[in-house]
Protein backbone atom coordinates (compact mmCIF):
# COMPACT_ATOMS: atom_id res chain seq x y z
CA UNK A 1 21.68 -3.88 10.26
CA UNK A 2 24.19 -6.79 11.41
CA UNK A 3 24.94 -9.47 8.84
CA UNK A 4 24.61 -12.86 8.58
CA UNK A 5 25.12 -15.42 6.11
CA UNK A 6 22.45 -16.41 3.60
CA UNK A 7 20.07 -14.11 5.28
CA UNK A 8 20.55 -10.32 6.86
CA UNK A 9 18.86 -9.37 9.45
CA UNK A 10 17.19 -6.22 8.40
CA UNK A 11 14.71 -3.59 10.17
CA UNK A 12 11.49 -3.26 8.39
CA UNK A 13 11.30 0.47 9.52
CA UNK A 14 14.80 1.49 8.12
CA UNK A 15 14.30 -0.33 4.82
CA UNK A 16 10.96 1.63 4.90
CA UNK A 17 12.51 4.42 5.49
CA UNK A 18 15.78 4.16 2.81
CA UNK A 19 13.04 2.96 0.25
CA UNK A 20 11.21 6.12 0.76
CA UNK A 21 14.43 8.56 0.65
CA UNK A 22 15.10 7.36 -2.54
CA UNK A 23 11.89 7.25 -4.21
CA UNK A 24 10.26 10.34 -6.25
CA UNK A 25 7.44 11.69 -4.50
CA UNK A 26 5.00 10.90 -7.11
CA UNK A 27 5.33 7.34 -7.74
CA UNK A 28 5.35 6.74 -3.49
CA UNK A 29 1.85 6.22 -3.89
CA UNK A 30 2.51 3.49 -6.86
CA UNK A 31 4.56 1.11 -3.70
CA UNK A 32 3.07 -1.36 -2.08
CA UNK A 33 5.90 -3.15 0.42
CA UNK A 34 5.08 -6.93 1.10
CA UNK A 35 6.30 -10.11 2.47
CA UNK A 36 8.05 -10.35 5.71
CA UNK A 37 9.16 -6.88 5.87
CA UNK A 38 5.69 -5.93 5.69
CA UNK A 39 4.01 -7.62 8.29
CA UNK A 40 7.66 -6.40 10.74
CA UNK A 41 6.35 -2.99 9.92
CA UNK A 42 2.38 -3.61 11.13
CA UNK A 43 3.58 -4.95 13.93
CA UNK A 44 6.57 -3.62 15.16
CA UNK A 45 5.92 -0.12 13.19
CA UNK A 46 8.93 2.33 13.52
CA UNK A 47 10.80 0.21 16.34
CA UNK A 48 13.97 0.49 14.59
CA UNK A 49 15.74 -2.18 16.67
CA UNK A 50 13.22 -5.04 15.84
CA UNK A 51 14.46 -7.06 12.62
CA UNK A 52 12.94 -9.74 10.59
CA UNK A 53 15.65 -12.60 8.72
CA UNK A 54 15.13 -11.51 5.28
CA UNK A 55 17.21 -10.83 1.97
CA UNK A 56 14.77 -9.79 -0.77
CA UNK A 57 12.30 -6.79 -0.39
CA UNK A 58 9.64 -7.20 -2.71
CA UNK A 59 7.20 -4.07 -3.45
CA UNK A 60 4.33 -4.60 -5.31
CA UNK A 61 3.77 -1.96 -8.21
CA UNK A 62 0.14 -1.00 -8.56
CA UNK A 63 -2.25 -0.11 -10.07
CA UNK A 64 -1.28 -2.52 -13.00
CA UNK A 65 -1.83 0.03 -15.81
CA UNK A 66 0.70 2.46 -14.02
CA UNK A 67 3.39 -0.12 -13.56
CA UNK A 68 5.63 0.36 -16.38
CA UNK A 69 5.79 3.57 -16.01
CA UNK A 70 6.39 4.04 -11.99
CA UNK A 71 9.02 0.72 -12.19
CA UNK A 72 11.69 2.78 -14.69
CA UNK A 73 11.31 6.01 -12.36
CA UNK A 74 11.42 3.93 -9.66
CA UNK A 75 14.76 2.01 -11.48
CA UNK A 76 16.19 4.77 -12.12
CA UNK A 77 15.63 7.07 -9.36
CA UNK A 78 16.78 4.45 -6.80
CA UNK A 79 20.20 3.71 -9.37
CA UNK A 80 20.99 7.42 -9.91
CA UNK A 81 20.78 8.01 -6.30
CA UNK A 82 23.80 5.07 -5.73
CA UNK A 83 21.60 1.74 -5.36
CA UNK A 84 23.18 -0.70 -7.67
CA UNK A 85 21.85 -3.85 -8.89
CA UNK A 86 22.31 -7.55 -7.05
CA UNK A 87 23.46 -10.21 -9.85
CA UNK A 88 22.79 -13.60 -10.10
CA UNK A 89 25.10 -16.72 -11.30
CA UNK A 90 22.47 -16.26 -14.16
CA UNK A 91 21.98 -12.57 -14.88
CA UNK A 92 25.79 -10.81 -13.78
CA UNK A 93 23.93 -7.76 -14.86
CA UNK A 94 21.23 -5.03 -16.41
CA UNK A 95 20.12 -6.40 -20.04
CA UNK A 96 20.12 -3.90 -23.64
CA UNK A 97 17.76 -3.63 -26.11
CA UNK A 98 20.10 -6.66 -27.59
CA UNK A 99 19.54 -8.79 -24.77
CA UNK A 100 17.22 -11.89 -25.80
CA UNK A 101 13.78 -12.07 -23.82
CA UNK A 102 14.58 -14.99 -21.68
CA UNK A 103 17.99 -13.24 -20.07
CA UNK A 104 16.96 -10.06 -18.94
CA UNK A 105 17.01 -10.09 -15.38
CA UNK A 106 14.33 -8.90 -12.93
CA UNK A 107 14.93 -5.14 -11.35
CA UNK A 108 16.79 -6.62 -7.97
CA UNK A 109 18.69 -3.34 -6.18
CA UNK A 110 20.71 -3.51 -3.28
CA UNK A 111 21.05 0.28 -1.13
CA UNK A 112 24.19 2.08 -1.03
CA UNK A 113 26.98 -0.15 1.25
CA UNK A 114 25.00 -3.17 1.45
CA UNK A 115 25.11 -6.18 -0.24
CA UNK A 116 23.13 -8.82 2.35
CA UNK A 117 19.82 -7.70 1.17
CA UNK A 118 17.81 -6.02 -2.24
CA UNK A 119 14.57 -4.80 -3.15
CA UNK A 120 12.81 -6.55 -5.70
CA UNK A 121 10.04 -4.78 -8.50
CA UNK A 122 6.92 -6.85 -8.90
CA UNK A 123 3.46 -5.95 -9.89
CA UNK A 124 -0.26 -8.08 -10.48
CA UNK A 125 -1.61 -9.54 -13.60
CA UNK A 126 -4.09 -7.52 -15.64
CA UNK A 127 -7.34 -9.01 -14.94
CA UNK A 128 -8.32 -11.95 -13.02
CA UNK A 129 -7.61 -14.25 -15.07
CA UNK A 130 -4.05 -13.54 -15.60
CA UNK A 131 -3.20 -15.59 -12.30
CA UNK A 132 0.34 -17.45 -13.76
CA UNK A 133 3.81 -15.37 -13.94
CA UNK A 134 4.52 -13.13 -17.05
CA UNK A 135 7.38 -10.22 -17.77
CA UNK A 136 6.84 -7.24 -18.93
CA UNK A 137 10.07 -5.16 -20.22
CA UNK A 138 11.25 -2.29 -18.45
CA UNK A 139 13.69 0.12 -20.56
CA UNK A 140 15.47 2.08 -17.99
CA UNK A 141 18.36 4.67 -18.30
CA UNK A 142 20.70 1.82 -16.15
CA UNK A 143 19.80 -1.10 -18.76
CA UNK A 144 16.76 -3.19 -19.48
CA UNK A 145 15.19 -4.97 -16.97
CA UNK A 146 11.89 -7.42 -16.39
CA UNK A 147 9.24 -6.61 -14.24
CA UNK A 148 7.46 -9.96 -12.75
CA UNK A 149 3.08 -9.47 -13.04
CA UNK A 150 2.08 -12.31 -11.08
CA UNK A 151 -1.99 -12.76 -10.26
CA UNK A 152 -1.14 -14.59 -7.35
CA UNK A 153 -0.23 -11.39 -5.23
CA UNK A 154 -3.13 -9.50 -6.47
CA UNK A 155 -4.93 -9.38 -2.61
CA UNK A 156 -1.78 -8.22 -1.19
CA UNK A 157 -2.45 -4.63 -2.50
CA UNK A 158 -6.07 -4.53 -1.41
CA UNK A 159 -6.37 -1.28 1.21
CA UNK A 160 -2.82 -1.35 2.26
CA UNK A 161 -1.56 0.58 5.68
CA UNK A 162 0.15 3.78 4.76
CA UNK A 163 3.58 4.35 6.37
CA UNK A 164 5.05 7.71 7.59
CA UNK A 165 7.17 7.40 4.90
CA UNK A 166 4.14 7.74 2.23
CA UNK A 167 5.14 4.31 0.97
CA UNK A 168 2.19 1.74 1.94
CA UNK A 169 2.84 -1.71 2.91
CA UNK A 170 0.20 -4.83 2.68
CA UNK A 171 -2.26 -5.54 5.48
CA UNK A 172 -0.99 -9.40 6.86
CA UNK A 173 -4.32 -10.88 6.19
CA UNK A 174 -4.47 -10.39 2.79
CA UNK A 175 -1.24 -12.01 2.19
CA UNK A 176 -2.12 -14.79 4.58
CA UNK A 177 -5.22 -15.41 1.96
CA UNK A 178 -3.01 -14.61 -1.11
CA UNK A 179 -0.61 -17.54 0.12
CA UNK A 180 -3.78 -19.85 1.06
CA UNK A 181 -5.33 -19.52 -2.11
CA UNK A 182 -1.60 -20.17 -3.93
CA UNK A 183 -0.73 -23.08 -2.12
CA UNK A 184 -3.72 -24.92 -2.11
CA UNK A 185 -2.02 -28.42 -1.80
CA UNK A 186 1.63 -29.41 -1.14
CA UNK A 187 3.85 -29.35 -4.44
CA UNK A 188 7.10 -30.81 -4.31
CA UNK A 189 9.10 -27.50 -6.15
CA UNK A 190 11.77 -26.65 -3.77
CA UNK A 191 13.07 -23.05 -3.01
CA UNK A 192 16.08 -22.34 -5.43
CA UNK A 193 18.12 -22.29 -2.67
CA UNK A 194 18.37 -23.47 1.03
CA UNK A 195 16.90 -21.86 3.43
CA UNK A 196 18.82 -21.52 6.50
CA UNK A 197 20.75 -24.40 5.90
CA UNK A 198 17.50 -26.86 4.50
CA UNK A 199 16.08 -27.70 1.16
CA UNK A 200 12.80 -26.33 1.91
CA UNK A 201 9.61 -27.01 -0.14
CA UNK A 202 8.23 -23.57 -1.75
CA UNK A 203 4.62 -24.26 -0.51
CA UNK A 204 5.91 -24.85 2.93
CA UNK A 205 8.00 -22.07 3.41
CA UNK A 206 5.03 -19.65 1.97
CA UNK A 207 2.28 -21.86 4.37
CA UNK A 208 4.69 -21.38 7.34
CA UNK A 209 4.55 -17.57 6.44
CA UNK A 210 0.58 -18.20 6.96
CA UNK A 211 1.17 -19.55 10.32
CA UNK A 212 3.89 -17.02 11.30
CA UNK A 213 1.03 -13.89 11.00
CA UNK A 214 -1.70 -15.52 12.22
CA UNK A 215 0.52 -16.18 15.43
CA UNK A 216 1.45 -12.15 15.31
CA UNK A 217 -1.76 -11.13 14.96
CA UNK A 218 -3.06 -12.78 18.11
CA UNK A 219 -0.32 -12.04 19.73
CA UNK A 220 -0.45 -8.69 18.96
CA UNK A 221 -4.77 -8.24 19.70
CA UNK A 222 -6.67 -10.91 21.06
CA UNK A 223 -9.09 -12.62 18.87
CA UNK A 224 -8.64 -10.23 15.77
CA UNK A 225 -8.39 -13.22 13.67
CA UNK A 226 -12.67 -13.17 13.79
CA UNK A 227 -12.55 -9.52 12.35
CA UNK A 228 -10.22 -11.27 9.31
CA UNK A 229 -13.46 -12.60 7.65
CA UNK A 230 -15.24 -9.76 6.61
CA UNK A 231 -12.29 -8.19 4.74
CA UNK A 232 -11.47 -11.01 2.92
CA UNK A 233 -14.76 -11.61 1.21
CA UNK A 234 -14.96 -7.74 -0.22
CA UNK A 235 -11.08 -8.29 -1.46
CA UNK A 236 -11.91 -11.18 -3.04
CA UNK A 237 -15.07 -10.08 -4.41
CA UNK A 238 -13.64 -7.20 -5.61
CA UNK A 239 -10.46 -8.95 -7.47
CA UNK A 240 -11.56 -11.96 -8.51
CA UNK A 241 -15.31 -11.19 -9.30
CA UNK A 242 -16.32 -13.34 -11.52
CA UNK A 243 -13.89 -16.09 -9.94
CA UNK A 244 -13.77 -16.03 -6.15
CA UNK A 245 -16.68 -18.89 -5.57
CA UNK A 246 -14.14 -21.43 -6.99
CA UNK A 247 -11.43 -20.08 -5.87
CA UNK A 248 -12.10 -19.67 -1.97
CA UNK A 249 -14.90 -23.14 -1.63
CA UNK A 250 -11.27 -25.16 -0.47
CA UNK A 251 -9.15 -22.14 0.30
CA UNK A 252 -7.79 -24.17 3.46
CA UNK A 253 -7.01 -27.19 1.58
CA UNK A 254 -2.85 -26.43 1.38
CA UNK A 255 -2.81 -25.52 4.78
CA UNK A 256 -4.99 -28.40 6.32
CA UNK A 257 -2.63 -30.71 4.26
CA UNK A 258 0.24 -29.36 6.26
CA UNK A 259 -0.61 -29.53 9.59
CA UNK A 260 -1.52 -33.14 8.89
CA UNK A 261 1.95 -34.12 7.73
CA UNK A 262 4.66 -33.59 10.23
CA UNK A 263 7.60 -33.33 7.72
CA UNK A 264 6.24 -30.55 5.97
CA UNK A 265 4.81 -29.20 9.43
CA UNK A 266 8.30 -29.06 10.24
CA UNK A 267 10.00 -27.53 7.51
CA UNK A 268 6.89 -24.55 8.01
CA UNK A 269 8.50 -24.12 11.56
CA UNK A 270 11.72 -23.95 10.35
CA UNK A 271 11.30 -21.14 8.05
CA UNK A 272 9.15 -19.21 10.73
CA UNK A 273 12.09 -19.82 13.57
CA UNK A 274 14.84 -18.50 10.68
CA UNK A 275 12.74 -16.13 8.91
CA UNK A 276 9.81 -13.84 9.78
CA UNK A 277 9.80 -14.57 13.81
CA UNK A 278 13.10 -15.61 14.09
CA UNK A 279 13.13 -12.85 17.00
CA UNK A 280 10.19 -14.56 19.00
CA UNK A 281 10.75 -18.17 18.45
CA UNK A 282 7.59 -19.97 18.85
CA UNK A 283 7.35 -23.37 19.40
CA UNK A 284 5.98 -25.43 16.59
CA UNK A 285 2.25 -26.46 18.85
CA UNK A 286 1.84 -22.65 19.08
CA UNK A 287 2.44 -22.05 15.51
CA UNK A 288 0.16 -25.43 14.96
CA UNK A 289 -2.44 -24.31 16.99
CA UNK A 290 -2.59 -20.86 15.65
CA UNK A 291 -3.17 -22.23 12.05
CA UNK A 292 -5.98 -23.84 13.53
CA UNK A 293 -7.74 -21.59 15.10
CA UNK A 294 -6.98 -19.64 11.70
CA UNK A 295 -8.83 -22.13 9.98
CA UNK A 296 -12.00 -22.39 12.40
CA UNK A 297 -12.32 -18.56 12.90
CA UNK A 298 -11.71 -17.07 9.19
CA UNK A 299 -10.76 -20.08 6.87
CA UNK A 300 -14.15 -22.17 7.41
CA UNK A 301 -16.48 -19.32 7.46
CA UNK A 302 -15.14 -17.90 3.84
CA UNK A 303 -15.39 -21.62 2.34
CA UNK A 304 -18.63 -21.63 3.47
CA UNK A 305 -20.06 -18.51 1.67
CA UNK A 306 -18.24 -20.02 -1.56
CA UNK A 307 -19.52 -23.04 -1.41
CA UNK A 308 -23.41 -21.19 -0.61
CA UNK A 309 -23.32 -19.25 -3.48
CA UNK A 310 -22.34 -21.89 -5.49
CA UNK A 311 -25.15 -24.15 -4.45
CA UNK A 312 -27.47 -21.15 -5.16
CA UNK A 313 -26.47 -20.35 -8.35
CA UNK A 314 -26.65 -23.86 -9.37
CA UNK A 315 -30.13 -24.06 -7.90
CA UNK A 316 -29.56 -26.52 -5.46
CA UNK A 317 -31.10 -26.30 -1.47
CA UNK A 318 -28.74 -24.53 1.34
């Protein structure tokens, strides 16, 4: 894995594979790997030399119930077997049962030797409704950590591909919807810190993720976007029962907003040329024109159903 400054490039199928090693057998099952190291895995599977420009490995912890307990096995398998955690100007290290709430730092573990990049515990809220961040403590044999539920990630652990390693990682079109429905318009937060070399805005850098897998996906099967719909509506049916007609009737508003403004088009293609497809390089009209076809093919067609069944059960005409 060569090293670079603010962000390693790192092969999704060795830090699949180093994950795995060090992780007991039965709480595997309890992984699910997402972000950009995910979709390098779906598409580039066990091609060892293919890397993605990434520093944090996030793995969703699921189901919910189960979290607890599989993040301090997880902790302290991974720490016991040399992993050691990645401090912050902020948290320089594990909390104790001492440590106040608000200081105990989030499980972030770098492997044995390295130092450019960490994986990072996370799991989903407990019902739909818990869609905002919370911590829940974890009270490990290393020192007391936080585990991050966030609702907003909840799709990316809906039927996830299972990896030779017998950890799973997240299909790319559910997190292209979990980031749609997340970003629905253009905040102004910016990313705590630059990203390759750019104060980048947090909604663009997640909405340039969008654009990055749509382009892989095409690129890697012709017109699979159309198959897209289909499992979108049962994960969000599933997950967000009571919840998903409000949530999807604009799910392409953040993203339409985008590729209308060319500033924040532009800091989207930044973070796809230095991140995800740093590799490939595409130009900024192919990224462009594969978020539109993205929303035409499988955005439109889920706002519509929303939008129906809201008009039905509100007893209005189609």
């Amino acid at each position: 894995m060569a090293k670079q400054t603010g962000i390693d490039r790192v092969s999704p199928s060795v830090v699949v594979k180093r994950l795995a090693e060090a992780t007991p057998e039965a709480f595997k099952k309890n992984i699910v790997v997402i972000g950009s190291i995910a979709a390098g895995y779906r598409y580039f599977g066990e091609q060892s030399e293919f890397v993605v420009q990434t520093k944090d490995i996030d793995c969703l912890l699921r189901p919910y119930i189960q979290a607890v307990e599989a993040g301090e096995a997880i902790t302290d398998a991974l720490m016991d077997s040399g992993w050691t955690y990645a401090p912050t100007d902020e948290f320089p290290e594990p909390g104790t049962l001492d440590t106040p709430d608000d200081q105990v730092p989030v499980v972030r573990l770098n492997p044995p030797g390295e130092t450019g990049w960490f994986v990072e515990l996370l799991t989903v809220g407990e019902s739909e409704e818990n869609f905002d961040r919370e911590f829940i403590p974890l009270k490990t044999a290393h020192g007391v950590f936080s585990l991050c539920a966030f609702g907003g990630i909840r799709l990316a652990q809906w039927d996830p591909i299972l990896t030779d390693q017998g950890i799973a990682v997240a299909r790319p079109e559910m997190m292209v919807l979990s980031n749609l429905l997340h970003h629905k318009k253009i905040g102004e937060d910016l990313m705590a810190q630059p990203f390759a070399g750019r104060s980048i805005k947090r909604s663009n850098k997640d909405l340039g993720r969008v654009l990055a897998l749509a382009y892989l996906a095409e690129r890697d099967q012709e017109n699979v976007l159309l198959e897209w719909t289909r499992g979108w509506k049962n994960a969000v049916t599933e997950y967000f029962p009571t919840t998903w007609k409000d949530l999807c009737k604009d799910a392409g508003a953040g993203l339409r907003e985008m590729l209308n403004s060319p500033n924040d088009l532009d800091e989207a293609h930044h973070t796809c040329q230095s991140g995800l497809v740093a590799v490939l390089q595409p130009s900024l009209a192919t990224l462009t024109a594969a978020g539109e076809r993205l929303l035409g093919d499988v955005i439109e067609p889920l706002e519509q159903a929303a939008q129906k069944h809201t008009h039905v059960e509100n007893g209005n005409e189609l």
